[in-house]
PDB file of N, CA and C in Angstrom:
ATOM      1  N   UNK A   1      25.456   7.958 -27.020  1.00  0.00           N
ATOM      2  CA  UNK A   1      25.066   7.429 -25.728  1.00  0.00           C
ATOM      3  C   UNK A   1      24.669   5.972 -25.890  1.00  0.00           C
ATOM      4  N   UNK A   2      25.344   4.893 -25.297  1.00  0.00           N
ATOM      5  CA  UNK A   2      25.114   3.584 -24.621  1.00  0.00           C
ATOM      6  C   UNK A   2      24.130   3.558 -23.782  1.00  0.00           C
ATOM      7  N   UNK A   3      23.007   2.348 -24.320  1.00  0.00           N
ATOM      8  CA  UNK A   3      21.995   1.649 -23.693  1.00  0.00           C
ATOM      9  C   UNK A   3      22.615   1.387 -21.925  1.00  0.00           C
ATOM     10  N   UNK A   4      23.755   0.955 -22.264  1.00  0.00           N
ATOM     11  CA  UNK A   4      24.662   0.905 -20.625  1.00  0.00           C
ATOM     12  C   UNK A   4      24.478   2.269 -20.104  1.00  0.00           C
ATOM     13  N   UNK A   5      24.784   3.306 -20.450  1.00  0.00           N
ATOM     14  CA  UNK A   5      24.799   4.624 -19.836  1.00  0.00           C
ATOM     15  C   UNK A   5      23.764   4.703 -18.947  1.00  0.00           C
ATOM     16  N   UNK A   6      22.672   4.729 -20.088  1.00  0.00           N
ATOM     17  CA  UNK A   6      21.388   4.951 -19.762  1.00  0.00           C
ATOM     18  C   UNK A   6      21.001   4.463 -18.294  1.00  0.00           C
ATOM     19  N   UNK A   7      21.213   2.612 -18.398  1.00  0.00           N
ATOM     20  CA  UNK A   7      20.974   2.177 -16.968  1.00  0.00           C
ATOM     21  C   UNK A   7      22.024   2.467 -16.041  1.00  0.00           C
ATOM     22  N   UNK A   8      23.298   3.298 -16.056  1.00  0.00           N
ATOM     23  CA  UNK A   8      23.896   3.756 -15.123  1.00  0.00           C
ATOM     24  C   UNK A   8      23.466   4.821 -14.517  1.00  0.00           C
ATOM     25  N   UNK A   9      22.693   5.693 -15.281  1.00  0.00           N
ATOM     26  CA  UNK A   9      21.891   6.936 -15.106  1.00  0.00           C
ATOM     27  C   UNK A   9      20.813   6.547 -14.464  1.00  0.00           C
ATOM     28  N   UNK A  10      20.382   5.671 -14.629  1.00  0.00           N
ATOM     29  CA  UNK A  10      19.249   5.274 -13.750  1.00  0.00           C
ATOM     30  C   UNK A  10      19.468   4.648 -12.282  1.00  0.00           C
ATOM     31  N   UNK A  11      20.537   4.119 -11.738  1.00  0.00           N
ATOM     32  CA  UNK A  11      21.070   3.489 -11.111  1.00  0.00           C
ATOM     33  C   UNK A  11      21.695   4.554  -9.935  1.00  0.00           C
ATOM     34  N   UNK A  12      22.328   5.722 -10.819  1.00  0.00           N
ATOM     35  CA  UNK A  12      22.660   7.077  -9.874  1.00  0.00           C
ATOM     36  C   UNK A  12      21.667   7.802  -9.671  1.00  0.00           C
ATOM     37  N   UNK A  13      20.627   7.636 -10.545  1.00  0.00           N
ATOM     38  CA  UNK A  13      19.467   8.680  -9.618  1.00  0.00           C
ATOM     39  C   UNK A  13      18.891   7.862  -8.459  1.00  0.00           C
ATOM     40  N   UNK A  14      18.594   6.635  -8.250  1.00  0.00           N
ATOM     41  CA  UNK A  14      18.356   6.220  -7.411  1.00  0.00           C
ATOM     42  C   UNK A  14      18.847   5.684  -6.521  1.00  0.00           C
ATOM     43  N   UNK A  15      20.331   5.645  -6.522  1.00  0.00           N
ATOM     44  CA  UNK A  15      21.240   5.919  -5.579  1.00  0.00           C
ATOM     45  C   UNK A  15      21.626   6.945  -4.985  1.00  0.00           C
ATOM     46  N   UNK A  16      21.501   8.444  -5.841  1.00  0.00           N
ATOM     47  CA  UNK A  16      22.021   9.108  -4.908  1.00  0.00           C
ATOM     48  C   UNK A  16      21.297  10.411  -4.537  1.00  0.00           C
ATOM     49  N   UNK A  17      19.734  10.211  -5.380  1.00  0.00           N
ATOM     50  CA  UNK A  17      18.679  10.924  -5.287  1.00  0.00           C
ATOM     51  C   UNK A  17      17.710  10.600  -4.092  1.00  0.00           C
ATOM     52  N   UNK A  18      17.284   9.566  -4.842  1.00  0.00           N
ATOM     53  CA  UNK A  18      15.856   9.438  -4.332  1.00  0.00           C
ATOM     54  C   UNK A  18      15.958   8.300  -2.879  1.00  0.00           C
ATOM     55  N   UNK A  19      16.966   7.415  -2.794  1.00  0.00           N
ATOM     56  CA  UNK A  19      17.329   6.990  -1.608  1.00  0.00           C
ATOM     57  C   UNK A  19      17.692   7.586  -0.397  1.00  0.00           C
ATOM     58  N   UNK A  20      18.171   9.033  -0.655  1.00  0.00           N
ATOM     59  CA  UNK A  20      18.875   9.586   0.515  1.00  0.00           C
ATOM     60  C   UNK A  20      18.310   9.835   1.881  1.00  0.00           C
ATOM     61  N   UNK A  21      17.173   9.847   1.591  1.00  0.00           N
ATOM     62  CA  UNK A  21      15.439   9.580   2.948  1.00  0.00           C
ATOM     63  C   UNK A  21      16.036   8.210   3.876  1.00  0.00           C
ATOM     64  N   UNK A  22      15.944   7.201   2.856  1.00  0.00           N
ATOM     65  CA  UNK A  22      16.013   5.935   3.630  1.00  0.00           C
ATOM     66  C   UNK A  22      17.585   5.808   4.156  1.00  0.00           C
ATOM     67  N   UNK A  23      18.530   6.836   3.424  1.00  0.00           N
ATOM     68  CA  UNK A  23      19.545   6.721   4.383  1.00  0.00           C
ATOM     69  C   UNK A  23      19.747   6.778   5.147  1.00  0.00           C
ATOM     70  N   UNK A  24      19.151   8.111   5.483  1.00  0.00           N
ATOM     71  CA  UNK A  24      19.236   9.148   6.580  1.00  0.00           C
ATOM     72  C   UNK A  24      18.337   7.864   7.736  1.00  0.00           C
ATOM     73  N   UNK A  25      17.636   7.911   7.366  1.00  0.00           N
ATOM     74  CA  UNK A  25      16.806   6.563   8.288  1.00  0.00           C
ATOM     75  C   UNK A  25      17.330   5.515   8.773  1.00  0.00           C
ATOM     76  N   UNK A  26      18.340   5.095   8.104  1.00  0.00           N
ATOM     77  CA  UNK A  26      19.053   3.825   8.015  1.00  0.00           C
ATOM     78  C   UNK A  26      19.933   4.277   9.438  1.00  0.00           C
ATOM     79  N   UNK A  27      20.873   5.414   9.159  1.00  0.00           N
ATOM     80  CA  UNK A  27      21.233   5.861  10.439  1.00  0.00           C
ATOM     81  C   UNK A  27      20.802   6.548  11.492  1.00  0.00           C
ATOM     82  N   UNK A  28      19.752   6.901  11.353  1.00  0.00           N
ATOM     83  CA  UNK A  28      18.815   6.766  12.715  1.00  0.00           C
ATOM     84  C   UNK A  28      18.833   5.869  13.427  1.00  0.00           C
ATOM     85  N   UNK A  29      18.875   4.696  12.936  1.00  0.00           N
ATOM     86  CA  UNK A  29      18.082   3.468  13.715  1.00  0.00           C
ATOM     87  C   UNK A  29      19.015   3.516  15.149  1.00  0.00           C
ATOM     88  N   UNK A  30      20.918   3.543  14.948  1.00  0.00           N
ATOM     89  CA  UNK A  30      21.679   3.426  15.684  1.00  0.00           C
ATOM     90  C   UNK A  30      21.112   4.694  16.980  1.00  0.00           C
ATOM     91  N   UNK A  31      20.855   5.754  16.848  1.00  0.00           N
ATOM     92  CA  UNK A  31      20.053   6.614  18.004  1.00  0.00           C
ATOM     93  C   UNK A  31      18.808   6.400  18.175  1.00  0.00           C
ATOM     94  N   UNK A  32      17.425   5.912  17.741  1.00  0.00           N
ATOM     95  CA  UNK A  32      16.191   5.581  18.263  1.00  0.00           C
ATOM     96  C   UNK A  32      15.731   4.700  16.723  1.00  0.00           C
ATOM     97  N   UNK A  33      15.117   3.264  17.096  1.00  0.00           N
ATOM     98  CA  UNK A  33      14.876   2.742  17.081  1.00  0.00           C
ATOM     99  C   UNK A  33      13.061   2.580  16.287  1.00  0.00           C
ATOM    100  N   UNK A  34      12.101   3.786  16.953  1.00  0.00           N
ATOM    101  CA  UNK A  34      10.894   4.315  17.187  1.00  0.00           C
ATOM    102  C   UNK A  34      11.125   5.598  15.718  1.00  0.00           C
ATOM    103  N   UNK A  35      12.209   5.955  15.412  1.00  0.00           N
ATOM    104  CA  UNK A  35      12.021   7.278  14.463  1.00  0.00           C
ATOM    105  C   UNK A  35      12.435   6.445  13.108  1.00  0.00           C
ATOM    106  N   UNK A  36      13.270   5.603  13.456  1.00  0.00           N
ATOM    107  CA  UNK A  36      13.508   5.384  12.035  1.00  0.00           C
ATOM    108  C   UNK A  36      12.709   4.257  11.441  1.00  0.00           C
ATOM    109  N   UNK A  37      11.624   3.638  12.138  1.00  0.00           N
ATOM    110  CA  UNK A  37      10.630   3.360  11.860  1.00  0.00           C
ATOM    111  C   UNK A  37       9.661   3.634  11.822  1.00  0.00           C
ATOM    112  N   UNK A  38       9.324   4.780  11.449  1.00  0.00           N
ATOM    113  CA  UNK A  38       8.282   5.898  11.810  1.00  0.00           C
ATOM    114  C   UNK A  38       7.444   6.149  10.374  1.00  0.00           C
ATOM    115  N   UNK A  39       8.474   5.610   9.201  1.00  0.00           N
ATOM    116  CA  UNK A  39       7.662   5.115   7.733  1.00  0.00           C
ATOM    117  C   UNK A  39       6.893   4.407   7.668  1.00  0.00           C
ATOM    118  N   UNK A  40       7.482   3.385   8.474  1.00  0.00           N
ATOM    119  CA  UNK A  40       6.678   2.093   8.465  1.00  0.00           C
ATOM    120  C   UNK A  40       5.285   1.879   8.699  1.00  0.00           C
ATOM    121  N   UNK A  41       5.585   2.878  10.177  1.00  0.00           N
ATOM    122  CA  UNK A  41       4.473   2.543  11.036  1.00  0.00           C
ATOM    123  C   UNK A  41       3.327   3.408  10.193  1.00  0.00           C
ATOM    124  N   UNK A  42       3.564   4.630   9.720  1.00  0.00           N
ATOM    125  CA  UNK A  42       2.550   5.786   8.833  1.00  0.00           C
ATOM    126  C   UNK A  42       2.173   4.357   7.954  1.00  0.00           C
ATOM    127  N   UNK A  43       2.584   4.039   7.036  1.00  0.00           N
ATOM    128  CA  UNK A  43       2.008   2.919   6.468  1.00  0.00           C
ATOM    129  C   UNK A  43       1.270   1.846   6.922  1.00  0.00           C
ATOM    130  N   UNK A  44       1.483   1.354   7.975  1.00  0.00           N
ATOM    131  CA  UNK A  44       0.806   0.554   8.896  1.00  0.00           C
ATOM    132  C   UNK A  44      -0.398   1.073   9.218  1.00  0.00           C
ATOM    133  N   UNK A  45      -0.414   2.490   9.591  1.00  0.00           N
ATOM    134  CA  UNK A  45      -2.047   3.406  10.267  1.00  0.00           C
ATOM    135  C   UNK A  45      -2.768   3.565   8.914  1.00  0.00           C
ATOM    136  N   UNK A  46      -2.112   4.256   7.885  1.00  0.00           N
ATOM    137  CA  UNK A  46      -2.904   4.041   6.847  1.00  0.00           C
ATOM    138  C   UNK A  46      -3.348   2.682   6.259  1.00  0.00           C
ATOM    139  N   UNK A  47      -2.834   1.720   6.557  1.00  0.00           N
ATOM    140  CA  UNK A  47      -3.251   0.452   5.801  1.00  0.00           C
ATOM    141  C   UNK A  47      -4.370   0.153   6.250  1.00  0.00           C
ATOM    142  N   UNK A  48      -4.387  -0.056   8.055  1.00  0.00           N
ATOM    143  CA  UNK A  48      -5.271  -0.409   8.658  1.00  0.00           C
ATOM    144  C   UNK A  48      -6.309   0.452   8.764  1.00  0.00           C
ATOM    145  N   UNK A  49      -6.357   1.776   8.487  1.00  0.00           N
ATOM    146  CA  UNK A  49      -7.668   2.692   7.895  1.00  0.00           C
ATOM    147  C   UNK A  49      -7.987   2.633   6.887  1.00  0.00           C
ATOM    148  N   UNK A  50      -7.297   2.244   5.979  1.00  0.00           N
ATOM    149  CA  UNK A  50      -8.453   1.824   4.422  1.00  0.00           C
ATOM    150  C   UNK A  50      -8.883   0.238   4.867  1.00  0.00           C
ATOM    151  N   UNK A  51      -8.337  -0.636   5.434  1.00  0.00           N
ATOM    152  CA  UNK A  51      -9.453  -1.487   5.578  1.00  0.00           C
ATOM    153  C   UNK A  51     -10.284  -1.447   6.315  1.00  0.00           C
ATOM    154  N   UNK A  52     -10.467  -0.630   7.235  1.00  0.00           N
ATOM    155  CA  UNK A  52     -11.779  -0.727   8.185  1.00  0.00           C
ATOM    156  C   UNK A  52     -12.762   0.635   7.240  1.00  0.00           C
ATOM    157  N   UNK A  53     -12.443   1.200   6.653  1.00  0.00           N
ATOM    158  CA  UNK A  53     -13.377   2.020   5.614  1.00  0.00           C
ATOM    159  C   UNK A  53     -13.839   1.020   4.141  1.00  0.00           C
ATOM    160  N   UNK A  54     -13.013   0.291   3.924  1.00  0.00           N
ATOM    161  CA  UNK A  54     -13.228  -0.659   2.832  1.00  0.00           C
ATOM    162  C   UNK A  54     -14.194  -1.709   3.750  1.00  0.00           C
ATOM    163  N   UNK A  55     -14.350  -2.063   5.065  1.00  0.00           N
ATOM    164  CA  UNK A  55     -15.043  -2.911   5.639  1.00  0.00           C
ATOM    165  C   UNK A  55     -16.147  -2.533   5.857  1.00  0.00           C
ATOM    166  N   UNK A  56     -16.510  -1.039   6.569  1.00  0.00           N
ATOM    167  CA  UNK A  56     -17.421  -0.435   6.128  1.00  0.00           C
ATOM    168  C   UNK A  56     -18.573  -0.220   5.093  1.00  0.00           C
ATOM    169  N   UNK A  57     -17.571   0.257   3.775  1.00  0.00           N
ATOM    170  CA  UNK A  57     -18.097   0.322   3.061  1.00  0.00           C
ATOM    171  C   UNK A  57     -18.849  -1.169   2.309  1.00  0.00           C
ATOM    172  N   UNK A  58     -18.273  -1.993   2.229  1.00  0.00           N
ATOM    173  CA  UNK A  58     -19.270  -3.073   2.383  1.00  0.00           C
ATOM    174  C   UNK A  58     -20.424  -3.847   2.895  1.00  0.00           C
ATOM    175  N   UNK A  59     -20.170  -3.174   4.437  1.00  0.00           N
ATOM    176  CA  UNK A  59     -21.460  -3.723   5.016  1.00  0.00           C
ATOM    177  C   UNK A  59     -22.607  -2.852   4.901  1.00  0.00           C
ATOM    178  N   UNK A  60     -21.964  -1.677   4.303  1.00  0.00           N
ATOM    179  CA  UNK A  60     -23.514  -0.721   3.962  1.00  0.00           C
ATOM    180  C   UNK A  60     -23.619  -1.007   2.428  1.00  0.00           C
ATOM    181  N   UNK A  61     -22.763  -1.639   1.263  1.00  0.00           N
ATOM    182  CA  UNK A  61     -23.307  -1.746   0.372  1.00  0.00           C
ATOM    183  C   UNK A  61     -24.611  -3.242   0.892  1.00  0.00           C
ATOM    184  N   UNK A  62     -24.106  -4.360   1.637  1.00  0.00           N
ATOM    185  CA  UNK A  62     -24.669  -5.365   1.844  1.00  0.00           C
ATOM    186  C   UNK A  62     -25.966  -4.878   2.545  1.00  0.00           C
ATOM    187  N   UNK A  63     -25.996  -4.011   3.220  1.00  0.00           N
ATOM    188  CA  UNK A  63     -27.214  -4.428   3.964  1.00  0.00           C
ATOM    189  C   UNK A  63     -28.089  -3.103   2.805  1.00  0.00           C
ATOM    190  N   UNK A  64     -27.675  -2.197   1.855  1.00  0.00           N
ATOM    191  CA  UNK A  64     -28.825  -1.290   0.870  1.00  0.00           C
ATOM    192  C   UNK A  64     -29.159  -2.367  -0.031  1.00  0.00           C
ATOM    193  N   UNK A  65     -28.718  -3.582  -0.056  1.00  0.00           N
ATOM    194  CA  UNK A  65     -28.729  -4.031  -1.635  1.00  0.00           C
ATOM    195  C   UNK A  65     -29.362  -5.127  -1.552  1.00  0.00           C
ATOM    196  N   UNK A  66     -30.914  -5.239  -2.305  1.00  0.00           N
ATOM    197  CA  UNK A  66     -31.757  -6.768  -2.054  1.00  0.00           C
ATOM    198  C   UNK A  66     -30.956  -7.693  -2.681  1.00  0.00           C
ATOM    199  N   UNK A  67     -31.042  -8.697  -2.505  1.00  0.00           N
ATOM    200  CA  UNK A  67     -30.874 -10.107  -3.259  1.00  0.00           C
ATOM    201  C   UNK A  67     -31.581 -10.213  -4.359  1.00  0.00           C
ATOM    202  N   UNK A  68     -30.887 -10.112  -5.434  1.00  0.00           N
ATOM    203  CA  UNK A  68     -32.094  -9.731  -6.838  1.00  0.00           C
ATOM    204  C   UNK A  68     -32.075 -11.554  -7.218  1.00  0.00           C
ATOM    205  N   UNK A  69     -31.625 -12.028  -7.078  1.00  0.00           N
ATOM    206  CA  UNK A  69     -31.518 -13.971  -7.402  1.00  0.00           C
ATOM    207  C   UNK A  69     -33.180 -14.455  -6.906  1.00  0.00           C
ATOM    208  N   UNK A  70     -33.836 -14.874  -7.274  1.00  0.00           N
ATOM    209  CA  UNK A  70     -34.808 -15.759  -7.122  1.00  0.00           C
ATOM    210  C   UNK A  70     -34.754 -17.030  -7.183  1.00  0.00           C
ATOM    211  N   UNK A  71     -35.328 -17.782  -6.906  1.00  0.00           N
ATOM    212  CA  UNK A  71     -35.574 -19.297  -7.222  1.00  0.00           C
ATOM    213  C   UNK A  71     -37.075 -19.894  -7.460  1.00  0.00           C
ATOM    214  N   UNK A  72     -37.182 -20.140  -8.787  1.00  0.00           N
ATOM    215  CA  UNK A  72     -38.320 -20.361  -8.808  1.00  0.00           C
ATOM    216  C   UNK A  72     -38.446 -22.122  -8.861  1.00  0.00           C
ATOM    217  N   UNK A  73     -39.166 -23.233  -8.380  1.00  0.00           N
ATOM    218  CA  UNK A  73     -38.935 -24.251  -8.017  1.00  0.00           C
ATOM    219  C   UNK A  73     -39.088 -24.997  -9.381  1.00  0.00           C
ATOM    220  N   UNK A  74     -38.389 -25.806 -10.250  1.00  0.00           N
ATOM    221  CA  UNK A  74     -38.671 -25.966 -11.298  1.00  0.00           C
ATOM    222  C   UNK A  74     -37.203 -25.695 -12.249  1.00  0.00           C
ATOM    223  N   UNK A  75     -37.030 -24.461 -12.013  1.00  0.00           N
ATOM    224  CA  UNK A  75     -36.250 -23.810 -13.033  1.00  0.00           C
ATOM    225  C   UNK A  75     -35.335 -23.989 -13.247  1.00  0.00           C
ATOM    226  N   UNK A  76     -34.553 -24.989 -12.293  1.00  0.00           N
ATOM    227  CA  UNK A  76     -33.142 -25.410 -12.437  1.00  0.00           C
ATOM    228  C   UNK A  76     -33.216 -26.613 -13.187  1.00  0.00           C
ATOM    229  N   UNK A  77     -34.375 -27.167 -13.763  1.00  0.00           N
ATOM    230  CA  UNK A  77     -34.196 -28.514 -14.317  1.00  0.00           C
ATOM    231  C   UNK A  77     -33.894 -28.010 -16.121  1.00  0.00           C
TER     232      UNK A  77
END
C-alpha cells in the first residue's frame, strides 16, 4: 500500500461518506431555501446561547469576587 492510496482513502470517505448530509442539503436549497439552512441556523441558536451564558457567567463571577489589588501610597516608588 502507497502513501497515495492512503490519501485516496481518505478523500473517498469523505466524499462519499461523511458528506452525503450536506448533499442532500445542497439539493434542498432548489425546493426551500429555510430547510437547507436549517444547520446553520441550529448553529447560530447555539452560538448565541453560549454567549449569553458565558456573559452571564461573568457578571456573577464579577460581582462574587473582591478586588484583592490594593494600593498602598508609597509603594509604587
Amino acid at each position: 500500500m502507497e502513501l497515495k492510496d492512503l490519501f485516496h482513502g481518505i478523500a473517498d470517505l469523505f466524499e462519499n461518506v461523511l458528506f452525503v448530509p450536506y448533499d442532500a442539503l445542497r439539493s434542498l436549497e432548489l425546493d426551500s431555501w429555510w430547510l437547507a439552512n436549517i444547520f446553520s441556523w441550529i448553529l447560530i441558536i447555539v452560538g448565541m446561547a453560549a454567549f449569553v451564558y458565558w456573559m452571564l457567567q461573568l457578571k456573577q463571577f464579577d460581582e462574587t469576587t473582591e478586588s484583592t489589588y490594593t494600593y498602598e501610597e508609597g509603594s509604587l516608588d
